[in-house]
C-alpha atoms as a PDB file:
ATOM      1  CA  UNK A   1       0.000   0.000   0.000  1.00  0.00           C
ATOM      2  CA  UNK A   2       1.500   3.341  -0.945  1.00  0.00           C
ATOM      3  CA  UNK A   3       1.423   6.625   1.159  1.00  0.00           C
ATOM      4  CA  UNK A   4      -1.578   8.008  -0.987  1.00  0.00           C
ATOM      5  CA  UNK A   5      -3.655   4.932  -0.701  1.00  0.00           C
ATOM      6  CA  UNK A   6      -3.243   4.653   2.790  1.00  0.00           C
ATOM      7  CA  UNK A   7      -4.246   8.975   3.013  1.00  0.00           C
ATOM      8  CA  UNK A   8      -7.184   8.173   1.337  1.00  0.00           C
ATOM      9  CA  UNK A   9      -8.054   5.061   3.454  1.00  0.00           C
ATOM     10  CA  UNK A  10      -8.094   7.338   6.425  1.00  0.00           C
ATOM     11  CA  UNK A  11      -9.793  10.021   4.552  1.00  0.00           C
ATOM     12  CA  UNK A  12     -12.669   7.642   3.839  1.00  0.00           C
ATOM     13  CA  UNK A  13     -12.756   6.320   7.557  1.00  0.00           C
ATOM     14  CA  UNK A  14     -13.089  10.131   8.222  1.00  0.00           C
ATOM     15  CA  UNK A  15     -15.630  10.610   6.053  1.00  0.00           C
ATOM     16  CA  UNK A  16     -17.688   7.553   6.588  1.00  0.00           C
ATOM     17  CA  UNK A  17     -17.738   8.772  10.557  1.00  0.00           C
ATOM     18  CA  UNK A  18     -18.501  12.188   9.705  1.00  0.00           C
ATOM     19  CA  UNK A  19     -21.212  11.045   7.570  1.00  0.00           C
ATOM     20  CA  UNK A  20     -22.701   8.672  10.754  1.00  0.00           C
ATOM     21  CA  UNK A  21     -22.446  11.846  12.716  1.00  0.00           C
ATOM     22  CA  UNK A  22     -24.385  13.869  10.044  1.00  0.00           C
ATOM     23  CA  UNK A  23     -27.513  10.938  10.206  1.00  0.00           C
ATOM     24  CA  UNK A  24     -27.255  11.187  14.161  1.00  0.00           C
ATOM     25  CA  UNK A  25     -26.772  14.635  14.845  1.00  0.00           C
ATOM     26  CA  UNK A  26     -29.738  16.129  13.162  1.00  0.00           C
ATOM     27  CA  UNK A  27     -32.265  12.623  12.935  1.00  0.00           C
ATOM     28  CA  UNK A  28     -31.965  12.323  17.382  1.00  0.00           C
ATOM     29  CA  UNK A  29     -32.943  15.721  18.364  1.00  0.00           C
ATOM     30  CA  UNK A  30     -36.151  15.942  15.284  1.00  0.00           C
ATOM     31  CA  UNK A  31     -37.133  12.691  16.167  1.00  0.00           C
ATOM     32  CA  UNK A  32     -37.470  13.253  19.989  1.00  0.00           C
ATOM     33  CA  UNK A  33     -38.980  17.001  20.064  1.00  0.00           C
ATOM     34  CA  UNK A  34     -41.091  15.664  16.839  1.00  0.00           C
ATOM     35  CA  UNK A  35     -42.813  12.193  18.592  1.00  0.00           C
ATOM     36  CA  UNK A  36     -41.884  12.903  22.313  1.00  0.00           C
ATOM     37  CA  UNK A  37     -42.749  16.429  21.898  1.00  0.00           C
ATOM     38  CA  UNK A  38     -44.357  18.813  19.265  1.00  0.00           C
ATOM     39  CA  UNK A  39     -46.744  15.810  18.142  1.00  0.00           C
ATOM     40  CA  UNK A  40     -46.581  13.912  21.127  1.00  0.00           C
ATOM     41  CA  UNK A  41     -50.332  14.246  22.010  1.00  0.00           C
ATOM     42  CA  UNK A  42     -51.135  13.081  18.325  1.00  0.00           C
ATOM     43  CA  UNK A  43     -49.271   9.897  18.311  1.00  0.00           C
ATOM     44  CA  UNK A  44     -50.966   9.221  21.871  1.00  0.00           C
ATOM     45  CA  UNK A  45     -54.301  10.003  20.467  1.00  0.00           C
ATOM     46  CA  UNK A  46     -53.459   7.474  17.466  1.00  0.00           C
ATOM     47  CA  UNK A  47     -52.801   4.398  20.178  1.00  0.00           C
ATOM     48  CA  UNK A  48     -50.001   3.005  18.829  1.00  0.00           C
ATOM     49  CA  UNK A  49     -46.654   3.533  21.229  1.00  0.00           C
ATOM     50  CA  UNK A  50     -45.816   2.480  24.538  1.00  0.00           C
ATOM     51  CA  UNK A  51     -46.391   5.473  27.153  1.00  0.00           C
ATOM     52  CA  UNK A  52     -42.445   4.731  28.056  1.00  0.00           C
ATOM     53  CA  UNK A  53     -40.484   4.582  24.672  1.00  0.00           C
ATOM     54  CA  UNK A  54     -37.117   2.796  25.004  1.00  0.00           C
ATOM     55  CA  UNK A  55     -35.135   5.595  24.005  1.00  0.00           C
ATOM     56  CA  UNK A  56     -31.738   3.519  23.501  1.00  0.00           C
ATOM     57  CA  UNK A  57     -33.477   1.079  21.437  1.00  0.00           C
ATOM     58  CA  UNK A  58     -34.512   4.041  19.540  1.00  0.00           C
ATOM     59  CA  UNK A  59     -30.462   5.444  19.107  1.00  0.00           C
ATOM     60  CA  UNK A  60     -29.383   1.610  18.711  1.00  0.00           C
ATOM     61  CA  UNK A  61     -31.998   1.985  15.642  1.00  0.00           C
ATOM     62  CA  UNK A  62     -30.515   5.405  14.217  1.00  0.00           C
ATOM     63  CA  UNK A  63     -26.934   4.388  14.719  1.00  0.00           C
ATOM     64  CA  UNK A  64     -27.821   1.115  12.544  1.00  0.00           C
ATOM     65  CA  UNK A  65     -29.504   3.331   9.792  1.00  0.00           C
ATOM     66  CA  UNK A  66     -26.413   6.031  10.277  1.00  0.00           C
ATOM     67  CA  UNK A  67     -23.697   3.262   8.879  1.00  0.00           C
ATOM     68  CA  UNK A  68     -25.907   1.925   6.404  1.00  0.00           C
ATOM     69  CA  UNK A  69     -26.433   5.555   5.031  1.00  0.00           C
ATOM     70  CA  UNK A  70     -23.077   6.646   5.137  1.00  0.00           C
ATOM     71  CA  UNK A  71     -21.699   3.856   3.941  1.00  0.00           C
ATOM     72  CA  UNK A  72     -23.738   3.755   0.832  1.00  0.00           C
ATOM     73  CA  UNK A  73     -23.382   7.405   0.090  1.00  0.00           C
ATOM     74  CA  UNK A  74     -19.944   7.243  -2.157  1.00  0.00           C
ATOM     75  CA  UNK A  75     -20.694   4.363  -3.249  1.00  0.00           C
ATOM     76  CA  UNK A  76     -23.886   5.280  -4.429  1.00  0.00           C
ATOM     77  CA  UNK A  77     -22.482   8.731  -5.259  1.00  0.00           C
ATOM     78  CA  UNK A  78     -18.542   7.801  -6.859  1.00  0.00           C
ATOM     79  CA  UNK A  79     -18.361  10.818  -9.424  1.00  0.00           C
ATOM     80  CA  UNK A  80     -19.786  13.582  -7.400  1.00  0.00           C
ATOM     81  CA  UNK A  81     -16.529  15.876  -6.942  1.00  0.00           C
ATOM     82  CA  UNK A  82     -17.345  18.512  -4.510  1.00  0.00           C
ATOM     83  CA  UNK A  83     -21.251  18.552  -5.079  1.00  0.00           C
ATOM     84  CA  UNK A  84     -23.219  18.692  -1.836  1.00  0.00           C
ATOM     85  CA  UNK A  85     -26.758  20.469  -2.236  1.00  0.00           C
ATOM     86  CA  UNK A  86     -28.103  18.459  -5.090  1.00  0.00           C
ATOM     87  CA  UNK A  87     -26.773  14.934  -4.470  1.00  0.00           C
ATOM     88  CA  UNK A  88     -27.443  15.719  -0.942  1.00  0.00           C
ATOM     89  CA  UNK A  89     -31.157  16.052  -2.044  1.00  0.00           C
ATOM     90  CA  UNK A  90     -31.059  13.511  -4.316  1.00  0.00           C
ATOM     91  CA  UNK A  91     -29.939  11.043  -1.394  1.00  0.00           C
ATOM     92  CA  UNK A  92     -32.101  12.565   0.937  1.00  0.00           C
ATOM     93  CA  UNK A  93     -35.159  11.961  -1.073  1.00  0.00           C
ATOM     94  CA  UNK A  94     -34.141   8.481  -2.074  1.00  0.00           C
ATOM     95  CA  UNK A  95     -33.695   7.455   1.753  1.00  0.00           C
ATOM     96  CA  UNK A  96     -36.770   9.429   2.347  1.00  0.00           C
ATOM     97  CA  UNK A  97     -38.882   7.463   0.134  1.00  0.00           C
ATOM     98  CA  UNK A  98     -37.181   4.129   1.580  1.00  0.00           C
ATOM     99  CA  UNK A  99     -37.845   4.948   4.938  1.00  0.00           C
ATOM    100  CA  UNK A 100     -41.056   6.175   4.524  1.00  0.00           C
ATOM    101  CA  UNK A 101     -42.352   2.808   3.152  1.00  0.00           C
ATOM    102  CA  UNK A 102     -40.928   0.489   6.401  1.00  0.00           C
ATOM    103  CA  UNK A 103     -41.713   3.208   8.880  1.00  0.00           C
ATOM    104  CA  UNK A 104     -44.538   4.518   7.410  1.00  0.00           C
ATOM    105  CA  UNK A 105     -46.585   2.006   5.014  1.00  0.00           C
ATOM    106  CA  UNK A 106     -45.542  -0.886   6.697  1.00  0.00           C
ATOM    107  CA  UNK A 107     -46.457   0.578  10.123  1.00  0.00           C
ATOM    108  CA  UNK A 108     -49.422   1.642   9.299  1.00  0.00           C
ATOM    109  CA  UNK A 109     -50.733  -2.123   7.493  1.00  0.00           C
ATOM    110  CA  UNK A 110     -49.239  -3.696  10.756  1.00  0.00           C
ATOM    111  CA  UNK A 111     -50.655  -1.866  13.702  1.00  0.00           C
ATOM    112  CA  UNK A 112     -53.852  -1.072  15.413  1.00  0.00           C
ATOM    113  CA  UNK A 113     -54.645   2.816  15.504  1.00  0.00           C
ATOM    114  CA  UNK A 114     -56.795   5.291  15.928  1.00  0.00           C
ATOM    115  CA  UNK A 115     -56.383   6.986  12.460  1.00  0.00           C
ATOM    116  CA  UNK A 116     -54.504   5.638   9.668  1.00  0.00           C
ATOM    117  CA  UNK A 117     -54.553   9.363   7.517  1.00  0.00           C
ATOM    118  CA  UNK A 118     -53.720  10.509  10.567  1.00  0.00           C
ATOM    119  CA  UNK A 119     -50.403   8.566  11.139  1.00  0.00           C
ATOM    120  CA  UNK A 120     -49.283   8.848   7.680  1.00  0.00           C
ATOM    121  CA  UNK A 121     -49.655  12.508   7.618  1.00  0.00           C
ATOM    122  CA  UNK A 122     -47.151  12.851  10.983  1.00  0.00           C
ATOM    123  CA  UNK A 123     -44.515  10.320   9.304  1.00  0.00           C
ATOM    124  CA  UNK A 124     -44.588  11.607   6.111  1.00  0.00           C
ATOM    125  CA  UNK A 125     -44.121  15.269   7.604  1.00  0.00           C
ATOM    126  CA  UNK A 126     -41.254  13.939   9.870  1.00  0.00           C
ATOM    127  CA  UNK A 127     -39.518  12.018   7.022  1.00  0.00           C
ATOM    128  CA  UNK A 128     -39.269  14.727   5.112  1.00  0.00           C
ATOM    129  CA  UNK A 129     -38.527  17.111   7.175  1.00  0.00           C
ATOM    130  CA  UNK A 130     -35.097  14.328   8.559  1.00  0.00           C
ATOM    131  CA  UNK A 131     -33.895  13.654   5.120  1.00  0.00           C
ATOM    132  CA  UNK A 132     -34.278  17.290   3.569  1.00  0.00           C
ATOM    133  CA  UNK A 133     -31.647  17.914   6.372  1.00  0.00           C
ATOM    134  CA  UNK A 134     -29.684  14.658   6.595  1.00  0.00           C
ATOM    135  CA  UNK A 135     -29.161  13.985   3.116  1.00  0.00           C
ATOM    136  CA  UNK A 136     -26.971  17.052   2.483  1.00  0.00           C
ATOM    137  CA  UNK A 137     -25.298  16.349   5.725  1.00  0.00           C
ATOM    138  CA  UNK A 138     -24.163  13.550   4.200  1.00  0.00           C
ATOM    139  CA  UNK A 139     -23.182  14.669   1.503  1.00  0.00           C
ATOM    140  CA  UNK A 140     -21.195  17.154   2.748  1.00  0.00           C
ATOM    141  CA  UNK A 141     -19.389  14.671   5.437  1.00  0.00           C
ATOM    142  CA  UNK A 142     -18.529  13.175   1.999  1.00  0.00           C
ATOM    143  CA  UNK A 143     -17.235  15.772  -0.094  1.00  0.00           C
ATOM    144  CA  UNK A 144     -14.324  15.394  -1.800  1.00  0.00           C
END
């Protein structure tokens, strides 16, 4: 291994942390003030969650989906020089739409609730709302 690939081995274990940090960062604090918070008497209305959410279980879940992410993004993404807005955007909406149909769709076939419109309307709103700001986090933990 030369000097240079061993540079951009550490560059890419930089990145790919950076790009963890990017998912966590931003997804923890939205999630919590946007379920346990803002919205929190909506989802309680709908009848779905435990009064006492495992919050770990919760971060175990992010940090899982943090790798995966960031670990896809150059891969998915090889040729995108320094671009961060619009393959940022481009990710996000691509995750978006991926987690929107296992935390969204597939919640909502799955589990009793109150309202079914109802619930879709709060995930969708969240999911966008993550992924307009994490995937250009990501991309910029990623730049070249």
């Amino acid at each position: 291994m030369t000097t240079l690939q061993a540079a951009g081995a550490i560059a890419t274990a930089h990145n790919f942390w950076l790009g963890v940090g990017a998912y966590l960062l931003p997804t923890f604090p939205i999630a919590y003030a946007w379920h346990l918070g803002v919205f929190a008497p909506a989802y309680e209305a709908l009848g779905i969650y435990r009064p006492d959410p495992i919050i770990p279980f919760g971060f175990a879940s992010m940090l899982i989906q943090g790798i995966v992410f960031s670990w896809a993004y150059p891969r998915l993404f090889p040729g995108r020089g320094g671009g961060i807005l619009k393959p940022g955007l481009v990710y996000g909406l691509a995750l978006a739409i991926l987690s929107w149909s296992f935390t969204t769709l597939a919640v909502a076939a799955k589990n009793i609730m109150t309202s079914v419109p109802t619930y879709i309307e709060l995930e969708t709103g969240f999911t966008l709302l993550q992924f307009l700001i994490v995937g250009p986090m990501i991309a910029l933990a990623h730049r070249n």
